[in-house]
C-alpha atoms as a PDB file:
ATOM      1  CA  UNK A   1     114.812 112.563  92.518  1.00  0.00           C
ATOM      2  CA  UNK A   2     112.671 110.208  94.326  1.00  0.00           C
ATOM      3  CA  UNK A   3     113.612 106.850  95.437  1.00  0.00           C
ATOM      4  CA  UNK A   4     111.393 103.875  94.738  1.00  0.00           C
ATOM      5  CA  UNK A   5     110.195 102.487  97.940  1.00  0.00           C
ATOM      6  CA  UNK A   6     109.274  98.986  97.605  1.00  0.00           C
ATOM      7  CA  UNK A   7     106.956  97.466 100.741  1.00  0.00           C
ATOM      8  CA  UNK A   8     106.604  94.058 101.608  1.00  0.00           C
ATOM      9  CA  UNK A   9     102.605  94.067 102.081  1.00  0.00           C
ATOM     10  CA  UNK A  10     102.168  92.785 105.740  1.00  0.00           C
ATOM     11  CA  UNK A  11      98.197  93.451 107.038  1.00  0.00           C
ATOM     12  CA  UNK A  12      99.242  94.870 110.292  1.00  0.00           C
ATOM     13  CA  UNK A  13      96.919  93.360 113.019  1.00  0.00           C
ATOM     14  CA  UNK A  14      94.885  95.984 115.453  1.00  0.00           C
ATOM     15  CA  UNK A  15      97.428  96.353 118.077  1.00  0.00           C
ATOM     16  CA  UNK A  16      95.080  96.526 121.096  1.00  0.00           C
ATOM     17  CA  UNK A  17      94.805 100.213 122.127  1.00  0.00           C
ATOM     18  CA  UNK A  18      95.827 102.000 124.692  1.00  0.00           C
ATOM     19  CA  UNK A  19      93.214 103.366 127.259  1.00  0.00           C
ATOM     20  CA  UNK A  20      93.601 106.654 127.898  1.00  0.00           C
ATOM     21  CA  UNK A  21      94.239 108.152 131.905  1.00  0.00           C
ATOM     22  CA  UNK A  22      90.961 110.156 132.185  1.00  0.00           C
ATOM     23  CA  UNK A  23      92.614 110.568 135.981  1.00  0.00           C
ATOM     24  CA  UNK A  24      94.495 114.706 134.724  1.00  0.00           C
ATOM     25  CA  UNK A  25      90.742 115.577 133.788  1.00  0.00           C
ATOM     26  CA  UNK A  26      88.361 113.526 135.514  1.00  0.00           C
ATOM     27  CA  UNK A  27      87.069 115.686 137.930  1.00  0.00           C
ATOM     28  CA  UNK A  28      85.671 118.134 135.456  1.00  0.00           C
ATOM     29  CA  UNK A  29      83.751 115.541 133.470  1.00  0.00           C
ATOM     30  CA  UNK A  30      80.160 115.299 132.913  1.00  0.00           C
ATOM     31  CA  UNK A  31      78.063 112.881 130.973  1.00  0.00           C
ATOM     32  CA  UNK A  32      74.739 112.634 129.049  1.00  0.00           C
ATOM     33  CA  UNK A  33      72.318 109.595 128.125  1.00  0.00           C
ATOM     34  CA  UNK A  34      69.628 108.680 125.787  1.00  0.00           C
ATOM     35  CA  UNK A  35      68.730 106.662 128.637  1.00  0.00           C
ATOM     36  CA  UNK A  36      68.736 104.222 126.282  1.00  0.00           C
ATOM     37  CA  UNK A  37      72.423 102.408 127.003  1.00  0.00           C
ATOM     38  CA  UNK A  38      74.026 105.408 124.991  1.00  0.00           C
ATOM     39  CA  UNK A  39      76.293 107.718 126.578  1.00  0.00           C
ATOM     40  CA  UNK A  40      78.472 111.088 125.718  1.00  0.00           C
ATOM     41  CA  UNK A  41      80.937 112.040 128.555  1.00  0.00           C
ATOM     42  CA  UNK A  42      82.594 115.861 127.958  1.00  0.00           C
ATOM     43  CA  UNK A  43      84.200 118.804 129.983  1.00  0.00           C
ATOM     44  CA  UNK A  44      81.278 121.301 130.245  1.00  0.00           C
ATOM     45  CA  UNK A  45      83.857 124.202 130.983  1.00  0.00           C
ATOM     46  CA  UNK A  46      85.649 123.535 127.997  1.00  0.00           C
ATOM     47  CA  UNK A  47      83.117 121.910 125.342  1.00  0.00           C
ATOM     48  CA  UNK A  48      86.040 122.180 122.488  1.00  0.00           C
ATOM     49  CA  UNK A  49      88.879 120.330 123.947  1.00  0.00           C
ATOM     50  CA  UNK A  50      88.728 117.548 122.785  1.00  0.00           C
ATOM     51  CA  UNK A  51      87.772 115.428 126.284  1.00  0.00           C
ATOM     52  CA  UNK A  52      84.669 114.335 124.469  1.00  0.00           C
ATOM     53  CA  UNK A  53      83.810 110.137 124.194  1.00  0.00           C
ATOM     54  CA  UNK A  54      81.255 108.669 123.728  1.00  0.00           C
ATOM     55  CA  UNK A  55      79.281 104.698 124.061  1.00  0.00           C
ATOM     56  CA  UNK A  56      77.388 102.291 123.217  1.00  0.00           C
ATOM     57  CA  UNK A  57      77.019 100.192 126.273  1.00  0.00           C
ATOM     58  CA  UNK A  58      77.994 102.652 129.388  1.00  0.00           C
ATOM     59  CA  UNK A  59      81.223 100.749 129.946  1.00  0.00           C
ATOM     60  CA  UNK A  60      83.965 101.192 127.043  1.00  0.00           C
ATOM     61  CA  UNK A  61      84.131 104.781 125.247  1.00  0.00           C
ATOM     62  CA  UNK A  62      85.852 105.899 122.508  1.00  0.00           C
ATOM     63  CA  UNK A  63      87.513 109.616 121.950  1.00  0.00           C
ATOM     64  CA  UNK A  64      85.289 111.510 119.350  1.00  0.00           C
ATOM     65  CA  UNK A  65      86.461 113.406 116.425  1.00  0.00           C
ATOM     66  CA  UNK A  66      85.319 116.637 117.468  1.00  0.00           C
ATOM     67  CA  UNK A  67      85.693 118.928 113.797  1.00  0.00           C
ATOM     68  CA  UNK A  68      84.346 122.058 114.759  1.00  0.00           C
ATOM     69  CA  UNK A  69      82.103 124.012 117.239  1.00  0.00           C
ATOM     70  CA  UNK A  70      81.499 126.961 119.125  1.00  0.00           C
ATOM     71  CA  UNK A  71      79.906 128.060 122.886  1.00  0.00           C
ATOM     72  CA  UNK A  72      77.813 131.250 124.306  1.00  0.00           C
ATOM     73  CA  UNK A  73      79.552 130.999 127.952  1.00  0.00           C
ATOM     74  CA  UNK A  74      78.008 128.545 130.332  1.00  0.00           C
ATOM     75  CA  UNK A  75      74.503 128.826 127.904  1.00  0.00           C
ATOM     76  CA  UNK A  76      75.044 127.011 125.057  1.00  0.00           C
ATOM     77  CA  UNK A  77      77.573 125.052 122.585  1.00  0.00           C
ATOM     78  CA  UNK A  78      77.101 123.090 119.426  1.00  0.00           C
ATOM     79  CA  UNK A  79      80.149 120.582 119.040  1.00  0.00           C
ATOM     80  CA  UNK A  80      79.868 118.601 115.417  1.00  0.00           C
ATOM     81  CA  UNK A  81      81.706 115.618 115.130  1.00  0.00           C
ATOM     82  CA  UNK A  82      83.609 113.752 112.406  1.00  0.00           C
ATOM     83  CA  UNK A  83      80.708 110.558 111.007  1.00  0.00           C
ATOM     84  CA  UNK A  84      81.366 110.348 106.951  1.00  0.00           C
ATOM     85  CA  UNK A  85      77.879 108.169 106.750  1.00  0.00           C
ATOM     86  CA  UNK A  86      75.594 111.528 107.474  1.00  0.00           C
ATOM     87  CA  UNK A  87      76.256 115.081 106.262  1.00  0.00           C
ATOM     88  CA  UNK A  88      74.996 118.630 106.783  1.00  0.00           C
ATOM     89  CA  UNK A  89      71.114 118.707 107.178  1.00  0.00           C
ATOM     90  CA  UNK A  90      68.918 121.551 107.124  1.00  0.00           C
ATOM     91  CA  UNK A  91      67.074 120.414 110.006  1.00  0.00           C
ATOM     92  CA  UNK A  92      69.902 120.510 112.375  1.00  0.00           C
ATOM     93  CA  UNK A  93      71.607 123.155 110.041  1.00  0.00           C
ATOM     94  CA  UNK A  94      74.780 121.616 110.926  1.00  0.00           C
ATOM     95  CA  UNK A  95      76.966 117.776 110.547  1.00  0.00           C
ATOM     96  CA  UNK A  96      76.615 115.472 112.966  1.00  0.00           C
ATOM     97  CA  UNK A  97      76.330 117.383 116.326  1.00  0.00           C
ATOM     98  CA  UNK A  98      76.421 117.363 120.117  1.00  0.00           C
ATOM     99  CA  UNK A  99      74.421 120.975 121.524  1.00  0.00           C
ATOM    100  CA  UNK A 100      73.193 122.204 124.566  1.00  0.00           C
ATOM    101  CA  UNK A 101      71.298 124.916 125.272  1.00  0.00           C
ATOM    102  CA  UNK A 102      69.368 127.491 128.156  1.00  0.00           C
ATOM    103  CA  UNK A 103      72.345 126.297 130.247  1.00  0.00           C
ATOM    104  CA  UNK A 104      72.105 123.164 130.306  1.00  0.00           C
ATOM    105  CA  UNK A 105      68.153 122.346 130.205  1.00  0.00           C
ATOM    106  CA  UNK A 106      68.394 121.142 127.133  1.00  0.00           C
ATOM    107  CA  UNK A 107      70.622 118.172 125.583  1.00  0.00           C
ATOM    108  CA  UNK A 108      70.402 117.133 121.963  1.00  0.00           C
ATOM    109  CA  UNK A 109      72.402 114.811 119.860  1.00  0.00           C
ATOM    110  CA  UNK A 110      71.708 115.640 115.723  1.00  0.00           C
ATOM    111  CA  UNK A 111      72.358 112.485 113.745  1.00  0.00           C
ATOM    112  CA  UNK A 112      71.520 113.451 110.493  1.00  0.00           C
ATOM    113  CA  UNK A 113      67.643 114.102 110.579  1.00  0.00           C
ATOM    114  CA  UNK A 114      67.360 112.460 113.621  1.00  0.00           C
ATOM    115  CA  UNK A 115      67.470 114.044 116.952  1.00  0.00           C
ATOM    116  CA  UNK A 116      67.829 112.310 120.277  1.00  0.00           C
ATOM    117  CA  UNK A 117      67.242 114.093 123.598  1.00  0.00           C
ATOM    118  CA  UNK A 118      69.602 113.672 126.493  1.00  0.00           C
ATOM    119  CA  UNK A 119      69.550 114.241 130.022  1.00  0.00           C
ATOM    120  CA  UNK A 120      72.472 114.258 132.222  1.00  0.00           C
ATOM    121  CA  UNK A 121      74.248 111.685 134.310  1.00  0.00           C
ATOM    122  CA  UNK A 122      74.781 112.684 138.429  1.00  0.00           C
ATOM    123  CA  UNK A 123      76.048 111.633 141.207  1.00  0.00           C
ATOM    124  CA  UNK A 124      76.746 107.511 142.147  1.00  0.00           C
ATOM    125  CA  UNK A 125      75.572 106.958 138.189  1.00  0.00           C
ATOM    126  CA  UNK A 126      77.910 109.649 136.870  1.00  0.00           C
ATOM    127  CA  UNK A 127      80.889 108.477 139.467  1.00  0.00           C
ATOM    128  CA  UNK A 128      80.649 104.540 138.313  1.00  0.00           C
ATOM    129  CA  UNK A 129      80.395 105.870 134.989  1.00  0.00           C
ATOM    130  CA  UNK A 130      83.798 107.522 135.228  1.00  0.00           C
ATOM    131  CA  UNK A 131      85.142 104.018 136.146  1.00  0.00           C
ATOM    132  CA  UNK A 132      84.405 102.584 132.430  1.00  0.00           C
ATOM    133  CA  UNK A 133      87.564 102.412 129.773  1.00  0.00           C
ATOM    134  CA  UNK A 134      88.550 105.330 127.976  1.00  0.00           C
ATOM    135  CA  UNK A 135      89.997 104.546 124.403  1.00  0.00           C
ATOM    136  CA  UNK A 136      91.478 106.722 121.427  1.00  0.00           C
ATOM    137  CA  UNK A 137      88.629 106.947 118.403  1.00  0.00           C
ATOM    138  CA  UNK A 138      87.497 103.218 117.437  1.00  0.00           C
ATOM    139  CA  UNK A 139      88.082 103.484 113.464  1.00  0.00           C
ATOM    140  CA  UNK A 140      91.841 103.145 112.330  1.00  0.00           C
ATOM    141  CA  UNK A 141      90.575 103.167 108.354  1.00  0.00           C
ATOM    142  CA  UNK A 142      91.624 105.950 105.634  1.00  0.00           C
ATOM    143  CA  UNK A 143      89.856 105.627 102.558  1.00  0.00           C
ATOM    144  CA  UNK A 144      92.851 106.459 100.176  1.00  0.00           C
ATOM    145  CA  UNK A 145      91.617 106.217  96.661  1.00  0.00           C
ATOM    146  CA  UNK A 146      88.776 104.788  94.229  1.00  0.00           C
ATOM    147  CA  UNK A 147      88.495 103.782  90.980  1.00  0.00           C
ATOM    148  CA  UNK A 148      86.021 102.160  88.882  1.00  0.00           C
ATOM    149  CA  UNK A 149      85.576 100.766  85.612  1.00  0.00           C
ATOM    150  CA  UNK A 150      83.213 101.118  82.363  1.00  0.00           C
ATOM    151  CA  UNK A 151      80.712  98.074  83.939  1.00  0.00           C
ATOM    152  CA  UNK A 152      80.587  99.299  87.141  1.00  0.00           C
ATOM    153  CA  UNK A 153      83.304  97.380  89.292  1.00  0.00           C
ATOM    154  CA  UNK A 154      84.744  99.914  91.927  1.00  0.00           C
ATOM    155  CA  UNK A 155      88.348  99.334  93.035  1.00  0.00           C
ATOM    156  CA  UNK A 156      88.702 100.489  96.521  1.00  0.00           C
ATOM    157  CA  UNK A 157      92.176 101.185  98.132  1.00  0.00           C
ATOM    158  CA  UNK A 158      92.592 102.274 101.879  1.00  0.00           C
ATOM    159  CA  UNK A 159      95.253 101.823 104.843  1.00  0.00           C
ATOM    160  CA  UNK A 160      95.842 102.478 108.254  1.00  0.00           C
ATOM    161  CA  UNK A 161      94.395 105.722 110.278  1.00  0.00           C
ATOM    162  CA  UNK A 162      97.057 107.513 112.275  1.00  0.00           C
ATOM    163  CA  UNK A 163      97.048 110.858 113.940  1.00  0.00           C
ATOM    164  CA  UNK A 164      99.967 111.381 110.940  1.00  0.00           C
ATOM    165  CA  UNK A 165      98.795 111.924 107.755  1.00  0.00           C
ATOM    166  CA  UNK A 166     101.894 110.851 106.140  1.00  0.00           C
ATOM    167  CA  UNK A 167     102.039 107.314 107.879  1.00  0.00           C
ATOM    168  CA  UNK A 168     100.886 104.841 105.075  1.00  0.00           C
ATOM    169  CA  UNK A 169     100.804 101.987 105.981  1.00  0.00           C
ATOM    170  CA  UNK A 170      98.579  98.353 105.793  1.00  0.00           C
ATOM    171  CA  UNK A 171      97.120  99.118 102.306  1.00  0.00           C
ATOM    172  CA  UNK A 172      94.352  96.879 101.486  1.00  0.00           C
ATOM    173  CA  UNK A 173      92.623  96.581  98.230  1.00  0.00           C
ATOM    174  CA  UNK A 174      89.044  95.331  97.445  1.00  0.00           C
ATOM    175  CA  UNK A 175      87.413  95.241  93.850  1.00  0.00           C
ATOM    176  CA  UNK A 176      83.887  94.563  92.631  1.00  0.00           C
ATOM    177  CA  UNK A 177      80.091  95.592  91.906  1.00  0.00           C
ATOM    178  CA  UNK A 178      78.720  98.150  94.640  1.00  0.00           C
ATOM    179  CA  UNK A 179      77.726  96.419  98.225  1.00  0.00           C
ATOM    180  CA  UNK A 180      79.713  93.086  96.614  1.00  0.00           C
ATOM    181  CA  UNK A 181      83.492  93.949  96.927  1.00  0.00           C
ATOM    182  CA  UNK A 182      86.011  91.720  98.126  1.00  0.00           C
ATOM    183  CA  UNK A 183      89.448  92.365  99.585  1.00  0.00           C
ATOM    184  CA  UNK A 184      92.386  91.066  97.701  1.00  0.00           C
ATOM    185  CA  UNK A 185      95.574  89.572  98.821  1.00  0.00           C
ATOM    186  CA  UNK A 186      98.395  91.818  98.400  1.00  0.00           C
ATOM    187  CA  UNK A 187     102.285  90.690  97.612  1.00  0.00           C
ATOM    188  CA  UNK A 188     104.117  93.719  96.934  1.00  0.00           C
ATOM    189  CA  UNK A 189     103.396  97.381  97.519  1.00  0.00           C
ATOM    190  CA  UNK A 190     104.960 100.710  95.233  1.00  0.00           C
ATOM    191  CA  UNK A 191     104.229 104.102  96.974  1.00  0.00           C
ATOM    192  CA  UNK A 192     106.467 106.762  95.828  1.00  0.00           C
ATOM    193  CA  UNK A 193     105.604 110.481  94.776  1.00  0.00           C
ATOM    194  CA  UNK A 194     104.339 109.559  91.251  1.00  0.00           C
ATOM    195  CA  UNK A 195     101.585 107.130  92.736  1.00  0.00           C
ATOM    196  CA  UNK A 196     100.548 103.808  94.123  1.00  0.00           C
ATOM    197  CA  UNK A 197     101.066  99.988  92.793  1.00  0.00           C
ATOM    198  CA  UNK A 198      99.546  97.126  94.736  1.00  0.00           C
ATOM    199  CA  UNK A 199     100.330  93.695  92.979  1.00  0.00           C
ATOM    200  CA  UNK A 200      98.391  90.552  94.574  1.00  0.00           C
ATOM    201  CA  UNK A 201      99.877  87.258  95.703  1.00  0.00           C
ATOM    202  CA  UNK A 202      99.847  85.734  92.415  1.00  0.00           C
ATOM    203  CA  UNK A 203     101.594  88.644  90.576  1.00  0.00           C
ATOM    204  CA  UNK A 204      98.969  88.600  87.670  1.00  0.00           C
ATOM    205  CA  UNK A 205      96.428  91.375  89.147  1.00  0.00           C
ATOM    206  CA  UNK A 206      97.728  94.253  90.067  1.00  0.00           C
ATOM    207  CA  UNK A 207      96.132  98.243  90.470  1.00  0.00           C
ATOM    208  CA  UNK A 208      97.728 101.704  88.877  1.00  0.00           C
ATOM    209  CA  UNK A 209      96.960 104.351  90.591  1.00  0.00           C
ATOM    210  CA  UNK A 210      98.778 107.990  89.826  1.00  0.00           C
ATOM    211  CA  UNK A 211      98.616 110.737  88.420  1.00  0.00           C
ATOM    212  CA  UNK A 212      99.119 109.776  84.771  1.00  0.00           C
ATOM    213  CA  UNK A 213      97.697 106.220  84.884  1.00  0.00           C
ATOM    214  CA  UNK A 214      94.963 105.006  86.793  1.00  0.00           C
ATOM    215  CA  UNK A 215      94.522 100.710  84.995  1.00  0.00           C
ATOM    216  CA  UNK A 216      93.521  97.210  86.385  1.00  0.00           C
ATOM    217  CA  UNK A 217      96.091  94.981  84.914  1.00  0.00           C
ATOM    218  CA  UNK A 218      95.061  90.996  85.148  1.00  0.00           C
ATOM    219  CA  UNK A 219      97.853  89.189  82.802  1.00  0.00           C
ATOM    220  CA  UNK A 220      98.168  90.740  79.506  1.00  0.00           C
ATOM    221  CA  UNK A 221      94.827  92.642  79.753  1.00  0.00           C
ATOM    222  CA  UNK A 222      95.019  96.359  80.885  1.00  0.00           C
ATOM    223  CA  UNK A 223      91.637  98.500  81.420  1.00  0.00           C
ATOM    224  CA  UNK A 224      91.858 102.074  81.973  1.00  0.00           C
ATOM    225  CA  UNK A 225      90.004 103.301  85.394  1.00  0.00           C
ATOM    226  CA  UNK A 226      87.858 106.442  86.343  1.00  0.00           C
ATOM    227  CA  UNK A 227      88.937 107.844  89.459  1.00  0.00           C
ATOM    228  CA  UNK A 228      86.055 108.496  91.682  1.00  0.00           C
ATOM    229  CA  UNK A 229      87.233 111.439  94.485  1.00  0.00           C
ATOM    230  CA  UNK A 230      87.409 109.949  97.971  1.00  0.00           C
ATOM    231  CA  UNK A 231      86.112 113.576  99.515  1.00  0.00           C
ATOM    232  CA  UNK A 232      83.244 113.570  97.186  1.00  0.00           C
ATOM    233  CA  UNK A 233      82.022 110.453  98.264  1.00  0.00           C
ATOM    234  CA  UNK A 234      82.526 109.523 101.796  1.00  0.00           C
ATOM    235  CA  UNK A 235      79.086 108.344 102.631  1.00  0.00           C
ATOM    236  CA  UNK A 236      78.612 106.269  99.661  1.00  0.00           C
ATOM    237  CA  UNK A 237      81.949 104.853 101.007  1.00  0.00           C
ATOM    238  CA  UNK A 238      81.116 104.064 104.123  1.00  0.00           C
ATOM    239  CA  UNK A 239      77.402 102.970 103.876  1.00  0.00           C
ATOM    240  CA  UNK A 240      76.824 101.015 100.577  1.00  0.00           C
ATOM    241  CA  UNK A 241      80.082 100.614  98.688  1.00  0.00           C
ATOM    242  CA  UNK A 242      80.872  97.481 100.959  1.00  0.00           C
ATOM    243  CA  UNK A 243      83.969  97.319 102.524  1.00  0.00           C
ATOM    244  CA  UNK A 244      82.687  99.450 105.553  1.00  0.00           C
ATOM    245  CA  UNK A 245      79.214  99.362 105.371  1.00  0.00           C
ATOM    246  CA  UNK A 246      77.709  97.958 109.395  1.00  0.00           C
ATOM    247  CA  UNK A 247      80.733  98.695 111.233  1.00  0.00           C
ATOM    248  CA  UNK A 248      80.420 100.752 113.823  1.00  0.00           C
ATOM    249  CA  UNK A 249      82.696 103.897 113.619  1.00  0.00           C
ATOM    250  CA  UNK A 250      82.875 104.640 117.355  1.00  0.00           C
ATOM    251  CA  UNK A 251      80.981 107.870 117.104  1.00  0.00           C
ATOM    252  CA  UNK A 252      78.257 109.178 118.587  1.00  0.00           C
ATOM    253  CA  UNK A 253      75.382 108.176 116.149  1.00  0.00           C
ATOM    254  CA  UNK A 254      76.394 104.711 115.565  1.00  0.00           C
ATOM    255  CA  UNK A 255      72.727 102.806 115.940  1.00  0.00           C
ATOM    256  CA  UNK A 256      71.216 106.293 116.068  1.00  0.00           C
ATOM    257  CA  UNK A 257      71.068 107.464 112.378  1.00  0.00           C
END
């Protein structure tokens, strides 16, 4: 039998992160711009490592999510990348991708429909490059479940991002129309095998969420709840639900999608 595990709901600030010691791997680093302000920095020998990060601004990066990929020797590779707000497109016939190609004369980032050119980074550039801050990925968020009712009020539940996928932690809920939502407070927390119960400060609201009952209790009133499948809907999630949408994800195509 499972125990009831009953969680005091602390909102765990963003501990600052680490930066990662590019110092093991630096020397076989190479990086790529838009020559707009937008950089990728990868090992070329070994495109599907992992080494791949990527920035806005040239002078913090963030690790990339890199999902999948392949490479044709030194000739080409195609590296797609983890970015919920854009999914496969015919055009690039792939997700969200990173590719180069005729060994290296050729540079392209695929953000959905749109694709960026990119041209490589030497010498003094790419050596005070190097010098920047190196961070683990920029978003800590996992969408964990949502709900909605009759009149079109989503109820929105996620909590902390860890490499474990069995660390929950720093559940937050929000509730409302589309693009409108609003986090709530939370008081107490259930999360046991049979489902999730987040109570607000007050006590009167709180959200069912297993599999045998999925309600929206405020006081006496109880209203049963559609659940809406996370996987099915990332991008709605992360673009126009509300809770997400303008944050920047730390990926490669944030501002270029």
């Amino acid at each position: 039998m499972h125990s009831l595990l009953l969680l005091a709901a602390v909102v765990l600030g963003q501990a600052k992160p680490t930066p990662i010691d590019i110092a093991p791997f630096k020397a076989t680093l190479q990086a790529v711009t838009d020559g707009q302000g937008h950089y990728l920095v990868f090992n070329p020998a070994e495109p599907l490592s992992g080494q791949v990060f990527s920035s806005a601004d040239g002078k913090t990066f963030y690790k990339t999510h890199v999902i999948g990929g392949g490479a044709s020797g030194t000739e080409s590779f195609n590296l797609s990348f983890w970015d919920p707000r854009i999914g496969w497109t015919r055009e690039s016939g792939n997700f969200p991708s990173f590719t180069m190609s005729d060994s290296g004369k050729n540079w392209d980032l695929w953000c959905g429909t749109r694709k960026t050119a990119l041209k490589p980074v030497e010498g003094d550039a790419l050596a005070r490059l190097l010098t920047a801050t190196f961070l683990p990925p920029r978003w800590t968020r996992r969408p964990e479940r949502l709900l909605r009712d009759d009149t079109g009020t989503y109820y929105f539940v996620d909590r902390l991002r860890t490499e474990d996928d069995g660390d929950r932690r720093d559940f937050r809920v929000f509730v409302g129309p589309r693009g409108k939502m609003k986090q709530l407070p939370l008081k107490d927390i259930v999360d046991d095998s049979k489902g999730t119960i987040l109570a607000t400060k007050t006590g009167d609201l709180r959200l069912i969420a297993s599999p045998e009952s999925r309600m929206w209790i405020a006081g006496a009133r109880k209203l049963e709840l559609t659940d809406v499948p996370v996987d099915d809907n990332h991008k709605m999630i992360y673009t126009d639900l509300g809770p997400y949408s303008g944050q920047p994800l730390g990926t490669p195509c944030d501002e270029l999608f």
